[in-house]
Protein backbone atom coordinates (compact mmCIF):
# COMPACT_ATOMS: atom_id res chain seq x y z
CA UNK A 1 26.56 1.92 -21.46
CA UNK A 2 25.44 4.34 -18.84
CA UNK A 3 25.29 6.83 -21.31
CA UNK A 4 23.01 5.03 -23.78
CA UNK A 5 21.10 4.54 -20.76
CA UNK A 6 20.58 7.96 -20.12
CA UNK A 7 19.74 9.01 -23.95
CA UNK A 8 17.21 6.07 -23.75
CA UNK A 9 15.61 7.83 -20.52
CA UNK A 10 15.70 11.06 -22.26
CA UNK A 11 13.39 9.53 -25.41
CA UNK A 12 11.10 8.10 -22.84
CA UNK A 13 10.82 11.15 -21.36
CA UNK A 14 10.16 13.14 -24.61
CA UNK A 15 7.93 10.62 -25.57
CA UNK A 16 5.91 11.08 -22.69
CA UNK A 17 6.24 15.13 -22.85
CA UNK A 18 4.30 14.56 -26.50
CA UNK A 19 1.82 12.41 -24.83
CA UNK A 20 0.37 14.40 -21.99
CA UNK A 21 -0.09 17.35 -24.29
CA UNK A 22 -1.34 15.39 -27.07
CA UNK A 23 -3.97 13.35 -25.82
CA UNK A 24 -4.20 15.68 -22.37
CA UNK A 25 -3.32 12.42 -19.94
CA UNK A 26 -4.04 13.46 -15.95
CA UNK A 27 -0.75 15.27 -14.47
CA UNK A 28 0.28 16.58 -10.80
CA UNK A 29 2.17 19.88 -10.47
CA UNK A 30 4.53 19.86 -7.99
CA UNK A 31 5.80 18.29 -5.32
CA UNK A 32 3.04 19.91 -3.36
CA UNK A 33 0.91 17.34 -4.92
CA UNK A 34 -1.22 15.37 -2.54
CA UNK A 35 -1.10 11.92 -4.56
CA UNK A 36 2.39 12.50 -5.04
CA UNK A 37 3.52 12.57 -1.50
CA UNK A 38 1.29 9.49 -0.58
CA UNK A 39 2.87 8.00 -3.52
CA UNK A 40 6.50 8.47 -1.96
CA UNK A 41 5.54 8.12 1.62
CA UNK A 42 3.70 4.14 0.87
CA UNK A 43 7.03 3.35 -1.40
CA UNK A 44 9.23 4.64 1.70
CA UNK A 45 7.22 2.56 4.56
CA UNK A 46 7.98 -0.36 2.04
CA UNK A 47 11.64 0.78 1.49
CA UNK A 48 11.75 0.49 4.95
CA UNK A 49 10.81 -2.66 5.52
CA UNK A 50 13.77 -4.46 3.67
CA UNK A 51 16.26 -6.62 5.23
CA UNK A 52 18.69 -5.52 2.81
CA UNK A 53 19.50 -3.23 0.75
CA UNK A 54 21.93 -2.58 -2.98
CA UNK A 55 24.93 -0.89 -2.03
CA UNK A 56 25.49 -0.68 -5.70
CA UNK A 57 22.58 1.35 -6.69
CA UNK A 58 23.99 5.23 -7.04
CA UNK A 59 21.66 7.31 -4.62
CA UNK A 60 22.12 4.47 -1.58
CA UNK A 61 25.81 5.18 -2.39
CA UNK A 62 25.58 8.73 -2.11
CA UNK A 63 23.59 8.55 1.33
CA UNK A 64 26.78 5.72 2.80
CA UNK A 65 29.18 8.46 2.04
CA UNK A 66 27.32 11.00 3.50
CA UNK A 67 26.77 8.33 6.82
CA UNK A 68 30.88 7.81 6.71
CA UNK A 69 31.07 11.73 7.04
CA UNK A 70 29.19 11.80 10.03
CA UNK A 71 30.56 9.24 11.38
CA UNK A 72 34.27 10.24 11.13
CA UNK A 73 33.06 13.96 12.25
CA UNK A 74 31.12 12.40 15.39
CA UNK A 75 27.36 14.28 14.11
CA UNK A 76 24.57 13.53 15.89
CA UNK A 77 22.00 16.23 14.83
CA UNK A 78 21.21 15.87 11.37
CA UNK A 79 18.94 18.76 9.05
CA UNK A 80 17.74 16.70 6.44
CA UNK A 81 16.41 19.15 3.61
CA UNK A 82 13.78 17.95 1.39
CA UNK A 83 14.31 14.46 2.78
CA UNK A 84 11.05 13.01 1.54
CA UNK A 85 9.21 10.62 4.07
CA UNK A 86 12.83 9.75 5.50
CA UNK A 87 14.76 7.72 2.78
CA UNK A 88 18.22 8.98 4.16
CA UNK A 89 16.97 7.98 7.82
CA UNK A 90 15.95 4.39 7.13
CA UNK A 91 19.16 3.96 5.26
CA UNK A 92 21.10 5.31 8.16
CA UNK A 93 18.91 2.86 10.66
CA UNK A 94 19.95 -0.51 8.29
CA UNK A 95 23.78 0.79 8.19
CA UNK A 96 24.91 2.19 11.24
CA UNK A 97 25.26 0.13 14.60
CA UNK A 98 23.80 1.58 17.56
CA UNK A 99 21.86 4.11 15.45
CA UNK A 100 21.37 7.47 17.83
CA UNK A 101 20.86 9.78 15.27
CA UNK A 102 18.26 13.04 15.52
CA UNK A 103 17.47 13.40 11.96
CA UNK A 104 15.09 16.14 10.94
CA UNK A 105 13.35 16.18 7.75
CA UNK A 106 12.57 19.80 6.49
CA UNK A 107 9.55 19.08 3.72
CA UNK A 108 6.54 20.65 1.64
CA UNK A 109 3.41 21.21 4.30
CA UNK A 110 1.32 18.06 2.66
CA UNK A 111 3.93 15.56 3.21
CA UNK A 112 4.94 16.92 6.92
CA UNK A 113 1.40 16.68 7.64
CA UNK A 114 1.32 12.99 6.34
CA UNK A 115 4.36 11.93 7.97
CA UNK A 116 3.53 13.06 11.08
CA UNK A 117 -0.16 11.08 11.00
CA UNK A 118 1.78 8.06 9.45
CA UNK A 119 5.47 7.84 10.55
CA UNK A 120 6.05 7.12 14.10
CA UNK A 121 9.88 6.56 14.46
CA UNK A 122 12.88 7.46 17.29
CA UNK A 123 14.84 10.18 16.75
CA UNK A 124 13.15 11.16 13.29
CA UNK A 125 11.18 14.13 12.87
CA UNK A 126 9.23 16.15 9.90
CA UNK A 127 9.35 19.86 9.57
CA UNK A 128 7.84 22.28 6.80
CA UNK A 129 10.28 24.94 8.01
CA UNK A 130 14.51 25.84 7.95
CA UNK A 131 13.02 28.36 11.66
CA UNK A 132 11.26 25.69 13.11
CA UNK A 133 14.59 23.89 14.06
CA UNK A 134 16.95 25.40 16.43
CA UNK A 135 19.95 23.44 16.57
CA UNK A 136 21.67 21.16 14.04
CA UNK A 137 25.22 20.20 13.16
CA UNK A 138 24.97 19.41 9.98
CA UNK A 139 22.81 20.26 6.99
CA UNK A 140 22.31 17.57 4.50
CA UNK A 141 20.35 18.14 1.26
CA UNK A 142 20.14 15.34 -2.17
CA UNK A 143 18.88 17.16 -5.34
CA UNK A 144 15.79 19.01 -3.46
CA UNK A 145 17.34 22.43 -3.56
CA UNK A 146 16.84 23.34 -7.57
CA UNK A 147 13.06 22.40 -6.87
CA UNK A 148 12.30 24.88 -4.57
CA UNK A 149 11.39 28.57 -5.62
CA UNK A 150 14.23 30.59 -5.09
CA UNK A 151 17.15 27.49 -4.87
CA UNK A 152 19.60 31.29 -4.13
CA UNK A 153 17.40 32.16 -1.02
CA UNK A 154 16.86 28.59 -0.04
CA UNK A 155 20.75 28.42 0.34
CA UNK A 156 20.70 31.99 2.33
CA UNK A 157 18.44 30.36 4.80
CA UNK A 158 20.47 27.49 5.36
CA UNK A 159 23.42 29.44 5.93
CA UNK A 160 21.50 31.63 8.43
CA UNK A 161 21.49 28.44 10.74
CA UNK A 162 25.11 29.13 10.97
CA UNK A 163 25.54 25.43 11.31
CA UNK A 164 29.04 23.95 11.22
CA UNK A 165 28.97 21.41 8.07
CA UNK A 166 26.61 21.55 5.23
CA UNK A 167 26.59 18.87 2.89
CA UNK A 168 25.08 18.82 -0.47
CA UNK A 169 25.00 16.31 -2.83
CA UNK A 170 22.84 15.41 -6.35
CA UNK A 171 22.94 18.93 -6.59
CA UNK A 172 22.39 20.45 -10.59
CA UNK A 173 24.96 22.68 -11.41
CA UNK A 174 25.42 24.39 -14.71
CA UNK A 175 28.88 25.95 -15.77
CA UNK A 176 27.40 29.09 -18.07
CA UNK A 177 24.08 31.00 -17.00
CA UNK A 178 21.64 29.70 -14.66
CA UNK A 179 18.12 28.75 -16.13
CA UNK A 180 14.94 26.78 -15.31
CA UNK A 181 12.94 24.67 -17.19
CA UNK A 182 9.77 21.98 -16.32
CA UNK A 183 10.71 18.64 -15.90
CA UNK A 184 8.68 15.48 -16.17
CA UNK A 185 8.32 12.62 -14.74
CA UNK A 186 6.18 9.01 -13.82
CA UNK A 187 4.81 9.18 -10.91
CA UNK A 188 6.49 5.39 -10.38
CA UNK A 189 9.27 6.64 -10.90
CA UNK A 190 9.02 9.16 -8.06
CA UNK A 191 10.48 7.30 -4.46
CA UNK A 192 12.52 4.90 -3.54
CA UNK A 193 11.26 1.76 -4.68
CA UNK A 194 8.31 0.23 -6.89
CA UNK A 195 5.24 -0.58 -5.68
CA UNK A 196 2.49 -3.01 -7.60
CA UNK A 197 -0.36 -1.51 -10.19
CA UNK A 198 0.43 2.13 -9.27
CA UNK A 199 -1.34 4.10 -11.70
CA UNK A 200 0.98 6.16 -14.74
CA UNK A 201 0.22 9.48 -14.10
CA UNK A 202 2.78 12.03 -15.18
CA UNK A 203 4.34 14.56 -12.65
CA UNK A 204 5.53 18.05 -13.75
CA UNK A 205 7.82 20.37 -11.71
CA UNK A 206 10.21 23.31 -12.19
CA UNK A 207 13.95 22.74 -11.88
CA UNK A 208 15.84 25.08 -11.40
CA UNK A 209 19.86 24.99 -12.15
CA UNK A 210 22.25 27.84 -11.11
CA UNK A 211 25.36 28.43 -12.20
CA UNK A 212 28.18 27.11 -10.39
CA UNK A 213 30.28 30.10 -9.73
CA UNK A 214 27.48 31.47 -8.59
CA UNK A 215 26.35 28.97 -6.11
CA UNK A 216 29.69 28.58 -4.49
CA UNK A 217 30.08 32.92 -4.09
CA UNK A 218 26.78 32.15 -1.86
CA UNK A 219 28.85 30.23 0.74
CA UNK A 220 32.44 32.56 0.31
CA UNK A 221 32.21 35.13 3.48
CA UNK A 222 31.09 31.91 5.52
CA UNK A 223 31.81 28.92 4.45
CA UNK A 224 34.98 27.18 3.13
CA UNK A 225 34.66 24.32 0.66
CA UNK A 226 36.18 20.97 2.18
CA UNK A 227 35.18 18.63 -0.84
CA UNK A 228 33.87 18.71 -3.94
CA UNK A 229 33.18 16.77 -6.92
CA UNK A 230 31.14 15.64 -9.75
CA UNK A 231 29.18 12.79 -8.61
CA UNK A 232 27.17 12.11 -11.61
CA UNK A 233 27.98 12.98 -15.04
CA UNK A 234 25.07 13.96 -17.57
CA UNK A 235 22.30 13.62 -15.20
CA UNK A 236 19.62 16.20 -16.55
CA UNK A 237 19.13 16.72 -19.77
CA UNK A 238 17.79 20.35 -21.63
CA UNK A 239 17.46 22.04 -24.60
CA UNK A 240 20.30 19.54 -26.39
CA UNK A 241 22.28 19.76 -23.31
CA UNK A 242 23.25 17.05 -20.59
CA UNK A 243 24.07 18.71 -17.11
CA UNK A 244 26.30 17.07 -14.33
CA UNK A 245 25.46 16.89 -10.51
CA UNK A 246 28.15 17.70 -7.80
CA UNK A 247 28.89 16.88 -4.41
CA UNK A 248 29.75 19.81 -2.11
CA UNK A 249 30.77 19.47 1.81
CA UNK A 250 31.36 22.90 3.48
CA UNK A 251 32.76 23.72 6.92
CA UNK A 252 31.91 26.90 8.91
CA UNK A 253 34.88 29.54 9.01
């Protein structure tokens, strides 16, 4: 079933690749995009507004093991690397008891700028830079890495913070040669929830895959791997080929 489901999101998607160039429909490059980040920031103020929330669906999953992690290793101060407006955060708030978390959201300048004017919240903070943060105990990232421009140096910089746990997980990982290619996208389906008569405007980025091998010889002279594991099978799709996303935790030799 899930796997029908996926082929049927890779027609749609196909579909809508034909579309844009076709009949040139409106797109946004990047998630640098300034409708794109108000897009995500109004669906995570309403995201946070829920009493409760599915413990079913795969990405809140994802973010309960990463809150059982912390929670076991007694973490506090939390890096939380393309974060978004704070989806982790407000997940964390609704799950753990006496929430005393610092959680620090490194993002793209536009939506640090808008989270800052429109997110006032304890403990949670919005940064558009790894050096702008001194201290942290653990780095967290979900699928934000292979979007950035060099995901290779991204990881060198996050190592550089010589923090004791990093913990990645969504993260695209190919087992041959790494590659990029431009991936689309609705702008509703960008964020953590739906929100009524948002206009369909299709959103364009660059992923950017690595090879495996390759991204675990970043960590080897520093970091040991704890944990790892496929955590979604098939979840991109390119050029005839489906590509899994892994779960990595690391610990600080």
């Amino acid at each position: 079933m899930k796997l029908i489901i996926k082929i049927l999101k890779t027609i749609k998607y196909l579909a809508l690749r034909v579309s844009y160039r076709l009949f040139n429909l409106e797109k946004k490059n990047g998630y640098n995009d300034l409708e794109l980040n108000k897009s995500i920031i109004k669906k995570t103020i309403e995201f946070s507004k829920l009493v409760t929330i599915n413990d079913r669906d795969k990405n809140i999953r994802r973010t309960l093991r990463f809150l059982e992690f912390i929670k076991k290793k007694k973490i506090k101060n939390i890096i939380d690397f393309g974060g978004g407006a704070g989806y982790h955060y407000f997940i964390a708030r609704m799950k753990l008891n006496n929430f005393n978390l610092k959680w620090s959201v490194v993002e793209n300048r536009i939506m640090v700028k808008l989270c800052n004017k429109k997110l006032k919240y304890k403990n949670l903070f919005f940064f558009n830079s790894l050096n702008k943060i001194k201290k942290t105990d653990v780095v967290f990232s979900s699928c934000a890495i292979n979007y950035t421009k060099n995901p290779t140096e991204t990881i060198k910089s996050i190592i550089e913070l010589k923090t004791k746990y990093l913990y990645f997980t969504r993260m695209p990982l190919t087992e041959n040669q790494s590659f990029e290619f431009k991936q689309i996208s609705l702008l509703s389906d960008n964020g953590p929830c739906k929100i009524n008569n948002e206009k369909e405007i299709i959103v364009e980025y660059k992923n950017k895959i690595i090879k495996k091998q390759k991204f675990e010889e970043i960590f080897k002279n520093k970091y040991i791997i704890i944990a790892k594991y496929i955590d979604e099978k098939k979840t991109f799709f390119h050029n005839k080929k489906f590509f899994d996303t892994y779960t990595y935790v690391l610990k600080k030799k």
